[in-house]
C-alpha atoms as a PDB file:
ATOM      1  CA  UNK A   1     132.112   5.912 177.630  1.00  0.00           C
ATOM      2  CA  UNK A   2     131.923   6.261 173.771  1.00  0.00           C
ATOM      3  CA  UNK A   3     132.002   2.317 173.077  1.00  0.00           C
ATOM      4  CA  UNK A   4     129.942   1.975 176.153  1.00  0.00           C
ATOM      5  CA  UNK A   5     127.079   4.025 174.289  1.00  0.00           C
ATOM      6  CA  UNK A   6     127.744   1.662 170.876  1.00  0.00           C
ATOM      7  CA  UNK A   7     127.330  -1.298 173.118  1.00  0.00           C
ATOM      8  CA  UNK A   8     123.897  -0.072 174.695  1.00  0.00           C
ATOM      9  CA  UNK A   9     122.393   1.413 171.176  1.00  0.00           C
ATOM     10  CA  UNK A  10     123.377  -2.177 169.410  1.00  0.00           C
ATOM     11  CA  UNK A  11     121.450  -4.256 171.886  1.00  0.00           C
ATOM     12  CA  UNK A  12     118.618  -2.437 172.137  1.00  0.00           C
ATOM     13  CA  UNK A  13     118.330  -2.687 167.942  1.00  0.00           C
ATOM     14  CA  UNK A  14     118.902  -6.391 168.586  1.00  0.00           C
ATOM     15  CA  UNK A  15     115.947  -6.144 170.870  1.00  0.00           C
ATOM     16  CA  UNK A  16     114.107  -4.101 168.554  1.00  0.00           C
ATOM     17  CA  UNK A  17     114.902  -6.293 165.970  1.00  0.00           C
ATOM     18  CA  UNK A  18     113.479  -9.476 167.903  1.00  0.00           C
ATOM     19  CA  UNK A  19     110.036  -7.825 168.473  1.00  0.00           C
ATOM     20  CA  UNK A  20     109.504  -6.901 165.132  1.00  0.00           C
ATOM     21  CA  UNK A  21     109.954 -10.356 164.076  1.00  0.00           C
ATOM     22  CA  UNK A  22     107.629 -11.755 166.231  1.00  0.00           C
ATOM     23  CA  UNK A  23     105.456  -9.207 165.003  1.00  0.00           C
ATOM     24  CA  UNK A  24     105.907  -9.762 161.508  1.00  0.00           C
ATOM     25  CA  UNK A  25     102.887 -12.107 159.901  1.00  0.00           C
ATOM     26  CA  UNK A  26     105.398 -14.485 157.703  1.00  0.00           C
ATOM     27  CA  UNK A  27     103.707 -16.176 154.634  1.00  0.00           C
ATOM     28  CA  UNK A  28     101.441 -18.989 154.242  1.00  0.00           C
ATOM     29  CA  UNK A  29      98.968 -20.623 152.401  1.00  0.00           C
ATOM     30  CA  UNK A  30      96.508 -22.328 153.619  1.00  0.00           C
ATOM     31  CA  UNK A  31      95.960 -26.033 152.462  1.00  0.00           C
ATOM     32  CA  UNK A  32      94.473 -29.052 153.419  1.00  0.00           C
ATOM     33  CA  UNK A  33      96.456 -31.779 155.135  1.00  0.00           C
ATOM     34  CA  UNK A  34      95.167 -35.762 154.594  1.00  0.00           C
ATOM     35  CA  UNK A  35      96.820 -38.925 155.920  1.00  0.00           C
ATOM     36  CA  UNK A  36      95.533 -42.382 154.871  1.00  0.00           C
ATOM     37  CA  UNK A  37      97.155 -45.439 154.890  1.00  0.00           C
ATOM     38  CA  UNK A  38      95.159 -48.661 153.089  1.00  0.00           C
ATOM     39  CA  UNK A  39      96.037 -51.393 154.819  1.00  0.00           C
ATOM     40  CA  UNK A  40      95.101 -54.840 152.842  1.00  0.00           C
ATOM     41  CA  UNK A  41      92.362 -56.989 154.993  1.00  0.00           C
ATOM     42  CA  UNK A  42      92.511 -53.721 157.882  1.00  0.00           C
ATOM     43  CA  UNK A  43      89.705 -51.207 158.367  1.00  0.00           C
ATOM     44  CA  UNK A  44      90.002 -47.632 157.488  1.00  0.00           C
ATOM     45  CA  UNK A  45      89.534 -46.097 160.746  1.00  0.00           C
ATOM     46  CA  UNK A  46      92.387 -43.669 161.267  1.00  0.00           C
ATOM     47  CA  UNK A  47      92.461 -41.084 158.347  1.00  0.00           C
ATOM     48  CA  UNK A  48      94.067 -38.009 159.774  1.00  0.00           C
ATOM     49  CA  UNK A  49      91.906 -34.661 157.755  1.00  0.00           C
ATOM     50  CA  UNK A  50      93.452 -31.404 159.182  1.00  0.00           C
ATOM     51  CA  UNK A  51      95.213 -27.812 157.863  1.00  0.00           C
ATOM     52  CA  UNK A  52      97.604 -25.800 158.174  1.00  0.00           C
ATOM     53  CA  UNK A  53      98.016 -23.159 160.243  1.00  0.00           C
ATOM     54  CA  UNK A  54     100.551 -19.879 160.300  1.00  0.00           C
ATOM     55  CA  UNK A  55     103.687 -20.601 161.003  1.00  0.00           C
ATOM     56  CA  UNK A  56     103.713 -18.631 163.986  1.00  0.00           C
ATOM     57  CA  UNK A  57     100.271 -19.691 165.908  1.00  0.00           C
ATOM     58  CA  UNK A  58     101.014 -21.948 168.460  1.00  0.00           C
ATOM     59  CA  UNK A  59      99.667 -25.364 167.031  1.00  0.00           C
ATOM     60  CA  UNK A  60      96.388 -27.018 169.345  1.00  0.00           C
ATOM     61  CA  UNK A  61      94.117 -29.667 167.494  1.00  0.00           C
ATOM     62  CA  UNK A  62      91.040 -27.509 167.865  1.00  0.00           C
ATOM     63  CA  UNK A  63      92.981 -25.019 165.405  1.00  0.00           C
ATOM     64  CA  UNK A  64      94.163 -27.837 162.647  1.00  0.00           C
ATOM     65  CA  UNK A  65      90.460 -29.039 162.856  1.00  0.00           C
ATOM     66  CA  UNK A  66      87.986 -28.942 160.100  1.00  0.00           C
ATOM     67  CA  UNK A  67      84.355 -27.855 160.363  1.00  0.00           C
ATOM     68  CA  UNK A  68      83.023 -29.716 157.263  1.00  0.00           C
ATOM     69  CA  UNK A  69      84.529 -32.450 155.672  1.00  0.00           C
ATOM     70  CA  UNK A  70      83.146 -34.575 152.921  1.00  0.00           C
ATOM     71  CA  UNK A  71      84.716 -37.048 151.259  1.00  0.00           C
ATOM     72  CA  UNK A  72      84.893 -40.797 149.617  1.00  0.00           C
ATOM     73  CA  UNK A  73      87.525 -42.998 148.382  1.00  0.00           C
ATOM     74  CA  UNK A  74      85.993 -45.777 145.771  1.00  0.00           C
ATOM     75  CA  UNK A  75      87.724 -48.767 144.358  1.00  0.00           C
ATOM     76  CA  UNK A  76      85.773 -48.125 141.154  1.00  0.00           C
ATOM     77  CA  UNK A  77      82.902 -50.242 141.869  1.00  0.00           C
ATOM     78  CA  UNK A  78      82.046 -49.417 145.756  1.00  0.00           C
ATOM     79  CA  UNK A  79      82.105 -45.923 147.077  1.00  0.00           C
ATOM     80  CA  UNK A  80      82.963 -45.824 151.093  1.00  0.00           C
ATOM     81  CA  UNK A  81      81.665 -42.316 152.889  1.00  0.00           C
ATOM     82  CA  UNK A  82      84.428 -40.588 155.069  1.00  0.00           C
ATOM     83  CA  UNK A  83      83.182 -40.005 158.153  1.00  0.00           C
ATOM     84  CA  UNK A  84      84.101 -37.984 161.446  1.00  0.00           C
ATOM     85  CA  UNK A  85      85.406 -40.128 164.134  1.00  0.00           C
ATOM     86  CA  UNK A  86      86.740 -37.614 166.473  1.00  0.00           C
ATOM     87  CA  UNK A  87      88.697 -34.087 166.103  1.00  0.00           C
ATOM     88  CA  UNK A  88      90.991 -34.591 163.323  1.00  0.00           C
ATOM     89  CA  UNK A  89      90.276 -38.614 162.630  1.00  0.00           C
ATOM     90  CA  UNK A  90      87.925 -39.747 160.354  1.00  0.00           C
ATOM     91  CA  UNK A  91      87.242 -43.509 159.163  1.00  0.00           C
ATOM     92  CA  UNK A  92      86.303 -44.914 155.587  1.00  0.00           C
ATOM     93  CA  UNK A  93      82.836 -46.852 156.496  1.00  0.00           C
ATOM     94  CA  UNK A  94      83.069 -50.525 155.283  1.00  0.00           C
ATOM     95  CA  UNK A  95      86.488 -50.785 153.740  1.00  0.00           C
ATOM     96  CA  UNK A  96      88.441 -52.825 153.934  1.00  0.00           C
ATOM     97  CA  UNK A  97      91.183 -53.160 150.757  1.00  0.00           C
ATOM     98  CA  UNK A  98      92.141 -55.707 148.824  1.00  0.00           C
ATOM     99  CA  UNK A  99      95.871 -56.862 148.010  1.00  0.00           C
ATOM    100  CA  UNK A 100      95.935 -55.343 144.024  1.00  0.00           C
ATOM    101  CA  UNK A 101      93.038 -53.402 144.157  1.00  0.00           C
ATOM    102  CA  UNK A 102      93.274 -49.613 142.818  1.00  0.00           C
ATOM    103  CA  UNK A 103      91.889 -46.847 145.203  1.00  0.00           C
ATOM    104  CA  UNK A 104      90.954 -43.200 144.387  1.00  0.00           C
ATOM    105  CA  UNK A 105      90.345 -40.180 147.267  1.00  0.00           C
ATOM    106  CA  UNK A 106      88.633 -37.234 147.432  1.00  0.00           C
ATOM    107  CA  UNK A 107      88.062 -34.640 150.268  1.00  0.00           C
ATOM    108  CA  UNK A 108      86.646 -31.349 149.930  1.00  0.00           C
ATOM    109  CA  UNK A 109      86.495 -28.820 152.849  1.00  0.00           C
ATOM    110  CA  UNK A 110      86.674 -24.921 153.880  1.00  0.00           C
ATOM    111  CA  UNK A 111      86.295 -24.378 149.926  1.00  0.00           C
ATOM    112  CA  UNK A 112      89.221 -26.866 149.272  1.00  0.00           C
ATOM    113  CA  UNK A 113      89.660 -30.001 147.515  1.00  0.00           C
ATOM    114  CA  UNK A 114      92.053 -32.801 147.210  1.00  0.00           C
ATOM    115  CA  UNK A 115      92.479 -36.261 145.418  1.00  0.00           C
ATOM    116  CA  UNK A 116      95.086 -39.169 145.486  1.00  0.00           C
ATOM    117  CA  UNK A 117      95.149 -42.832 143.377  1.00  0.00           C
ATOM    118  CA  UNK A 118      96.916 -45.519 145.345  1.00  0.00           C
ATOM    119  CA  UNK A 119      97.119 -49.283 144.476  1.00  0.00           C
ATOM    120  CA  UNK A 120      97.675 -52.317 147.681  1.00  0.00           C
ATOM    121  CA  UNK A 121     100.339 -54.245 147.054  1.00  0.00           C
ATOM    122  CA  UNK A 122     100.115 -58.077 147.393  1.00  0.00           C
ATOM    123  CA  UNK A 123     101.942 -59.880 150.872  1.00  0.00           C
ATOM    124  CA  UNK A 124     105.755 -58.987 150.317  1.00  0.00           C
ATOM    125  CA  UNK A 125     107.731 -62.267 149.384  1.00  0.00           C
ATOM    126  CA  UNK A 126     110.851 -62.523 151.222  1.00  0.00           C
ATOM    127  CA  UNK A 127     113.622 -65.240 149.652  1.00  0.00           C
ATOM    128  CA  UNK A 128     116.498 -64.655 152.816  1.00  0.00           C
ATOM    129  CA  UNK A 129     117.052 -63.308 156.032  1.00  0.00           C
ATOM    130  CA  UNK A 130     120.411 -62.900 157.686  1.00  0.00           C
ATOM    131  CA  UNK A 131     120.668 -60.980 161.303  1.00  0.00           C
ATOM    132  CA  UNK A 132     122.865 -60.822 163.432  1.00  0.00           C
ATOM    133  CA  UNK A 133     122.842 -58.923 167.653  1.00  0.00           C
ATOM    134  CA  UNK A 134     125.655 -58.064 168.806  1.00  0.00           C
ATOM    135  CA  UNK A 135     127.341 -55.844 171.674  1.00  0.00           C
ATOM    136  CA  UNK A 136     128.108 -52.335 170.175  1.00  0.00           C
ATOM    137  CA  UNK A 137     131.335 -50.771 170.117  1.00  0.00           C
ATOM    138  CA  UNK A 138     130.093 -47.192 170.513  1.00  0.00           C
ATOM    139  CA  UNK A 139     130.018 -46.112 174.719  1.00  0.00           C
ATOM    140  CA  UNK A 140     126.584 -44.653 173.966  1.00  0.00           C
ATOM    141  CA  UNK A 141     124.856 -48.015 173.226  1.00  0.00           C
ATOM    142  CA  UNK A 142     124.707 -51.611 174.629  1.00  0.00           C
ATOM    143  CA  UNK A 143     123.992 -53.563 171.282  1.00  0.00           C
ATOM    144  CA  UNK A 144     123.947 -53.238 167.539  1.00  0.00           C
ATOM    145  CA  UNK A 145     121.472 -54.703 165.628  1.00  0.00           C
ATOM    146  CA  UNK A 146     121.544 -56.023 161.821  1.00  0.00           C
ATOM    147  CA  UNK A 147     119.242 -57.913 159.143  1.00  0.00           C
ATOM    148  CA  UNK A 148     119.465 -58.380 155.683  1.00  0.00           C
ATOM    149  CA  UNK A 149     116.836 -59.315 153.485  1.00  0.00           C
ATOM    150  CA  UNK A 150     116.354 -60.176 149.930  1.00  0.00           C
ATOM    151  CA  UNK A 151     113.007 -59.463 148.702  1.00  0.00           C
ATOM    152  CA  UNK A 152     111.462 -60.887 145.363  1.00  0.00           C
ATOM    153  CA  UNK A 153     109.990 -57.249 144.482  1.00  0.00           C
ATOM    154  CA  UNK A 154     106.724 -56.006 143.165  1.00  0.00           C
ATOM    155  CA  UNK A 155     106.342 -53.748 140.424  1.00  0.00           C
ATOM    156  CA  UNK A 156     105.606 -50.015 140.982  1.00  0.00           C
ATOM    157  CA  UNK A 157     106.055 -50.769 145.033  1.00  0.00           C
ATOM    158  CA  UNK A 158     108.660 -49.514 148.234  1.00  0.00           C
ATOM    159  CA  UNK A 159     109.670 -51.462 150.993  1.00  0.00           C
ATOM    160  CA  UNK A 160     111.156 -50.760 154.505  1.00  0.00           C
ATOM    161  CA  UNK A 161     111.163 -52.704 157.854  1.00  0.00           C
ATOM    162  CA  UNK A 162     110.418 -52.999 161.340  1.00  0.00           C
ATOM    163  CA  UNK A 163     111.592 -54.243 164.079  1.00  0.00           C
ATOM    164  CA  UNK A 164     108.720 -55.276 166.311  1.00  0.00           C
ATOM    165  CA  UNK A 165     109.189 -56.142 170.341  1.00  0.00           C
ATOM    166  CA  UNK A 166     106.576 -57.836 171.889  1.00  0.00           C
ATOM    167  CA  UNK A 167     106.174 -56.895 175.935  1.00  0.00           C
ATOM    168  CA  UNK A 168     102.834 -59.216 176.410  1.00  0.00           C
ATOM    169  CA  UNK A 169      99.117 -57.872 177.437  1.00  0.00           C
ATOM    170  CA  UNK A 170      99.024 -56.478 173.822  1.00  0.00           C
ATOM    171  CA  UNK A 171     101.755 -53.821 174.183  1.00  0.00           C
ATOM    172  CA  UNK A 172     104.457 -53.739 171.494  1.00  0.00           C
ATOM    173  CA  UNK A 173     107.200 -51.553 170.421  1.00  0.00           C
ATOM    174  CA  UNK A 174     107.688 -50.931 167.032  1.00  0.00           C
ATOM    175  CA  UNK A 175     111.626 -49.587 165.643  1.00  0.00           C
ATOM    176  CA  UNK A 176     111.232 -48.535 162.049  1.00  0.00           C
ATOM    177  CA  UNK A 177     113.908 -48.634 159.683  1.00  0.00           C
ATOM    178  CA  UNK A 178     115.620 -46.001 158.504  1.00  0.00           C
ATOM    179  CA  UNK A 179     116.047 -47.294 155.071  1.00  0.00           C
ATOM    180  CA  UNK A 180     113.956 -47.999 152.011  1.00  0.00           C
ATOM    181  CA  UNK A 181     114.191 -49.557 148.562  1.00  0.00           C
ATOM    182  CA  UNK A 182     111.944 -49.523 145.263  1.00  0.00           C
ATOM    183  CA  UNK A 183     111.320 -51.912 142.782  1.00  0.00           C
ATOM    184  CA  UNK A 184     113.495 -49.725 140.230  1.00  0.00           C
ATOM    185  CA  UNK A 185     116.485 -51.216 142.061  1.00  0.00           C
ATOM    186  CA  UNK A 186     116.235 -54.603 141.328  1.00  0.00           C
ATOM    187  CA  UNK A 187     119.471 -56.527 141.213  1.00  0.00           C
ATOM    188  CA  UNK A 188     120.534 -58.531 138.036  1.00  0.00           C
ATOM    189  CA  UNK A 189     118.949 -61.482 139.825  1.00  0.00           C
ATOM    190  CA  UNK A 190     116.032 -60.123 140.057  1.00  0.00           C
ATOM    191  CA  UNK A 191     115.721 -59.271 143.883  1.00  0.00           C
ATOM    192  CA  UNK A 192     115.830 -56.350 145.805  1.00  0.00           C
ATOM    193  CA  UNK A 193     118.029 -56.342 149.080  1.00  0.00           C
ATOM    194  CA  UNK A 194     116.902 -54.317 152.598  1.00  0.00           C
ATOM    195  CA  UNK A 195     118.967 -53.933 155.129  1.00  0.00           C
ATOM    196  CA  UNK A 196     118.799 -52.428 158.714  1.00  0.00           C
ATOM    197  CA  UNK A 197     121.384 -51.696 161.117  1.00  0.00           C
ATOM    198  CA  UNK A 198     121.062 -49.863 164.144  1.00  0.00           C
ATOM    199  CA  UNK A 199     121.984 -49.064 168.028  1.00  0.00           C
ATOM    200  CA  UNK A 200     120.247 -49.632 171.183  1.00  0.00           C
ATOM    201  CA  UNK A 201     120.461 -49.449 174.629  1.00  0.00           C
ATOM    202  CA  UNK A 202     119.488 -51.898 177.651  1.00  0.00           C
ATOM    203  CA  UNK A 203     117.200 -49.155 179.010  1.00  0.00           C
ATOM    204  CA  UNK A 204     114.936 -48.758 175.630  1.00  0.00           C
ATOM    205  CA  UNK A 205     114.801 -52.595 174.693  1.00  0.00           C
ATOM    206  CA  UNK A 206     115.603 -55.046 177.458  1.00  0.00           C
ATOM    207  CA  UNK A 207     117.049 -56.948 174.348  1.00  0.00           C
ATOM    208  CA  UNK A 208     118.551 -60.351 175.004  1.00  0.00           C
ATOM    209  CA  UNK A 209     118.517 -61.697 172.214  1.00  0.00           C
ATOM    210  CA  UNK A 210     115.520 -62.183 169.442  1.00  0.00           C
ATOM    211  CA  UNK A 211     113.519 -64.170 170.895  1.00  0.00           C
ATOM    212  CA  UNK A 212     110.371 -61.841 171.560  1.00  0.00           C
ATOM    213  CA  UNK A 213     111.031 -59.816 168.289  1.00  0.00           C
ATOM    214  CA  UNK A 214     109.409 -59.930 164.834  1.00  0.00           C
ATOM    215  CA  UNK A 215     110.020 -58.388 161.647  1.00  0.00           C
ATOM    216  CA  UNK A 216     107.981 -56.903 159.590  1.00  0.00           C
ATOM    217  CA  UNK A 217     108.634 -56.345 155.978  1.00  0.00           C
ATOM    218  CA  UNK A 218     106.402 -53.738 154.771  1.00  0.00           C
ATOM    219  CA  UNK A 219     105.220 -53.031 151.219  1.00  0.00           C
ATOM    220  CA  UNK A 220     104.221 -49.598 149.773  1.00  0.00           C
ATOM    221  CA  UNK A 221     102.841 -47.853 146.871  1.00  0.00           C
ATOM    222  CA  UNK A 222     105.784 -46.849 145.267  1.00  0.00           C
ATOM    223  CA  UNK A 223     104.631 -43.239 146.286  1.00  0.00           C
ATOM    224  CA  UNK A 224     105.999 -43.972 149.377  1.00  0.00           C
ATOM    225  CA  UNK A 225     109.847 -44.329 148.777  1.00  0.00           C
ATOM    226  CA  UNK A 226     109.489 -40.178 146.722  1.00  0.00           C
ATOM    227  CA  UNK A 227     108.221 -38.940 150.146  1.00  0.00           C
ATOM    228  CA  UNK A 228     110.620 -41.448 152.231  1.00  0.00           C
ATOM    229  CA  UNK A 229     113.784 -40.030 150.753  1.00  0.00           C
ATOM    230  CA  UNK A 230     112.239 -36.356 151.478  1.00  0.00           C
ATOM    231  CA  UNK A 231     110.286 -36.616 154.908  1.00  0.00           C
ATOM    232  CA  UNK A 232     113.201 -34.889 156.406  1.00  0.00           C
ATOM    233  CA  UNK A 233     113.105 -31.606 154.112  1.00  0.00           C
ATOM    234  CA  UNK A 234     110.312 -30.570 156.126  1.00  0.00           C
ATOM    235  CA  UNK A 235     109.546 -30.037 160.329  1.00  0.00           C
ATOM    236  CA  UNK A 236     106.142 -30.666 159.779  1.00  0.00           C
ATOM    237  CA  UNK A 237     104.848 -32.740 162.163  1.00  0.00           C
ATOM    238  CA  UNK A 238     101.659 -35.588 161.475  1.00  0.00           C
ATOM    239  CA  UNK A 239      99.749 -33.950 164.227  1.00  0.00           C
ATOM    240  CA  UNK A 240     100.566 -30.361 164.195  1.00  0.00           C
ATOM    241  CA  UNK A 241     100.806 -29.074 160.822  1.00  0.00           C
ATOM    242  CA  UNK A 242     102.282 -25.452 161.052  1.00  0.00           C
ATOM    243  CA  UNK A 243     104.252 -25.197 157.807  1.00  0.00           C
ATOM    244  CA  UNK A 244     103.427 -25.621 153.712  1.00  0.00           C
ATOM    245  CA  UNK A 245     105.866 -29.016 153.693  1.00  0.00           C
ATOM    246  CA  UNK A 246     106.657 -27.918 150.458  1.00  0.00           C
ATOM    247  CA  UNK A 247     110.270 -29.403 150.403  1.00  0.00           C
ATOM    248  CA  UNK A 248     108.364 -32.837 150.947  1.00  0.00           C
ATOM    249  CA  UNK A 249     107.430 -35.154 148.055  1.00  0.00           C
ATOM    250  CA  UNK A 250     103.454 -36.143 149.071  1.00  0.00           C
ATOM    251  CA  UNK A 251     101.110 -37.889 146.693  1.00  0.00           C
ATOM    252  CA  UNK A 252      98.085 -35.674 147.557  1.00  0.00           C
ATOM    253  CA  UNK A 253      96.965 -33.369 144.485  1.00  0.00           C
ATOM    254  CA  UNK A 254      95.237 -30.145 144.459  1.00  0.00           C
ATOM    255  CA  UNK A 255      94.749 -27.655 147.788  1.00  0.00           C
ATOM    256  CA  UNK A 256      96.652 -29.755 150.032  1.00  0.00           C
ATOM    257  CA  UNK A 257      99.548 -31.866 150.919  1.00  0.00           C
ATOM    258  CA  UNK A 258      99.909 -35.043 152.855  1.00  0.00           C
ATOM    259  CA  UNK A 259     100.065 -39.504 151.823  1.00  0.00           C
ATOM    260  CA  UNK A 260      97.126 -41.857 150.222  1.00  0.00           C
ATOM    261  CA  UNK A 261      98.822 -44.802 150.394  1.00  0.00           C
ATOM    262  CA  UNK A 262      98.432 -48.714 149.613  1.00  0.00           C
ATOM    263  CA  UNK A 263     100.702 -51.235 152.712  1.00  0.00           C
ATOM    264  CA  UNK A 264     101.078 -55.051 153.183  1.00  0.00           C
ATOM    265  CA  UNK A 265     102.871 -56.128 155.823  1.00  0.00           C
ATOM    266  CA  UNK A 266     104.470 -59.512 156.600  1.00  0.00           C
ATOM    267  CA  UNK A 267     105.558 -60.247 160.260  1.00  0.00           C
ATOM    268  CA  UNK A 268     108.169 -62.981 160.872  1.00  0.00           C
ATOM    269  CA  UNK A 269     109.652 -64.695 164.379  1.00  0.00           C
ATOM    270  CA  UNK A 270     113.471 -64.043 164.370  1.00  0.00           C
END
């Protein structure tokens, strides 16, 4: 009867203990959270503007949104207005960037501001591709897939890949890599190599063979490969921000976190 008392007295503190921590208001500062990607010779019409929330509020769009946003990003010469497109996407009006063009951002709202510098990269130049399907040896997957590339690198910009399926009437797939380089890691040749390997099943990619693939070689801001290597420090989410993401490397400065980033892309038939 004695232990059955110290059994009944410990689970009700364990009980106790569980409503006082979802009672307890954990910390958090409020910032602002920006993603915008400048994509050379695309218009600027998904900027994601948002911010955080406590960690413990249950996460809605109507809550991330902002009620006043102003903002601009200028290429030094030309100064495009951010504008609201819808609850938490906005749109620069008229841009569209240039391959080796500088950019500059800057957002203010609910009494706080941000700003980010970016540069486009120029078309990545690719110099080999070697890839390779074949049937996977692990029971939980049907095929493994591999590419190698050598890249003749850019300076001060990241790469990575995708793997792009085609299914007709406009819909494609997209399988991003889970690897990227930087031009820092050059080779004594003077070429940087990607690579890509990864699993698949039957059910998720009807893959026989490469014909209706593509791949895309994607170049970055070098900012990009800093919050690459980090993205996983972090279970922030892009559309429901309920955490500081301090553990991940962004490129926005001042009263907020989040990516201003320069891409090129180059798609080729495997």
């Amino acid at each position: 009867m004695k232990y059955l008392f110290v059994i009944l007295t410990f689970i009700m503190a364990l009980v106790s203990c569980e409503e006082n921590i979802n009672d307890y208001d954990l910390p958090y500062e409020k910032k602002l959270v920006v993603r915008c990607i400048l994509e050379a010779g695309k218009p600027v019409d998904y900027i994601n503007i948002s911010k955080t929330i406590p960690p413990l509020e249950e996460a809605t769009q109507d809550k991330i949104a902002l009620d006043s946003v102003s903002g601009f990003i200028t290429d030094g010469e030309n100064k495009y207005n951010i504008v609201k497109k819808d609850i938490i996407t906005y749109e620069a009006q008229g841009l569209i960037p240039e391959a080796g063009k500088e950019y500059h951002l800057e957002i203010t709202a609910d009494n706080m501001k941000v700003h980010a510098s970016t540069h486009v990269p120029h078309t990545p130049v690719t110099e080999s591709i070697f890839y390779k399907i074949t049937e996977s040896e692990d029971n939980w997957y049907d095929w493994l897939i591999e590419y190698f590339v050598k890249i003749d690198p850019e300076t001060d910009c990241a790469y990575t890949s995708v793997l792009i399926k085609d299914y007709g009437n406009g819909h494609k797939v997209s399988y991003l890599s889970n690897s990227s380089t930087k031009y820092s890691d050059t080779t004594l040749n003077g070429y940087l190599n990607l690579s890509f390997q990864e699993h698949y099943t039957d059910d998720t990619t009807n893959i026989q063979g490469f014909e209706d693939y593509t791949l895309g070689i994607i170049s970055y801001d070098s900012d990009f490969f800093d919050y690459f290597r980090t993205k996983y420090n972090s279970e922030l989410d892009w559309e429901f921000f309920g955490s500081s993401g301090t553990n991940v490397i962004w490129n926005i400065k001042g009263d907020g976190i989040g990516l201003f980033l320069g891409k090129n892309i180059i798609e080729m038939e495997l």
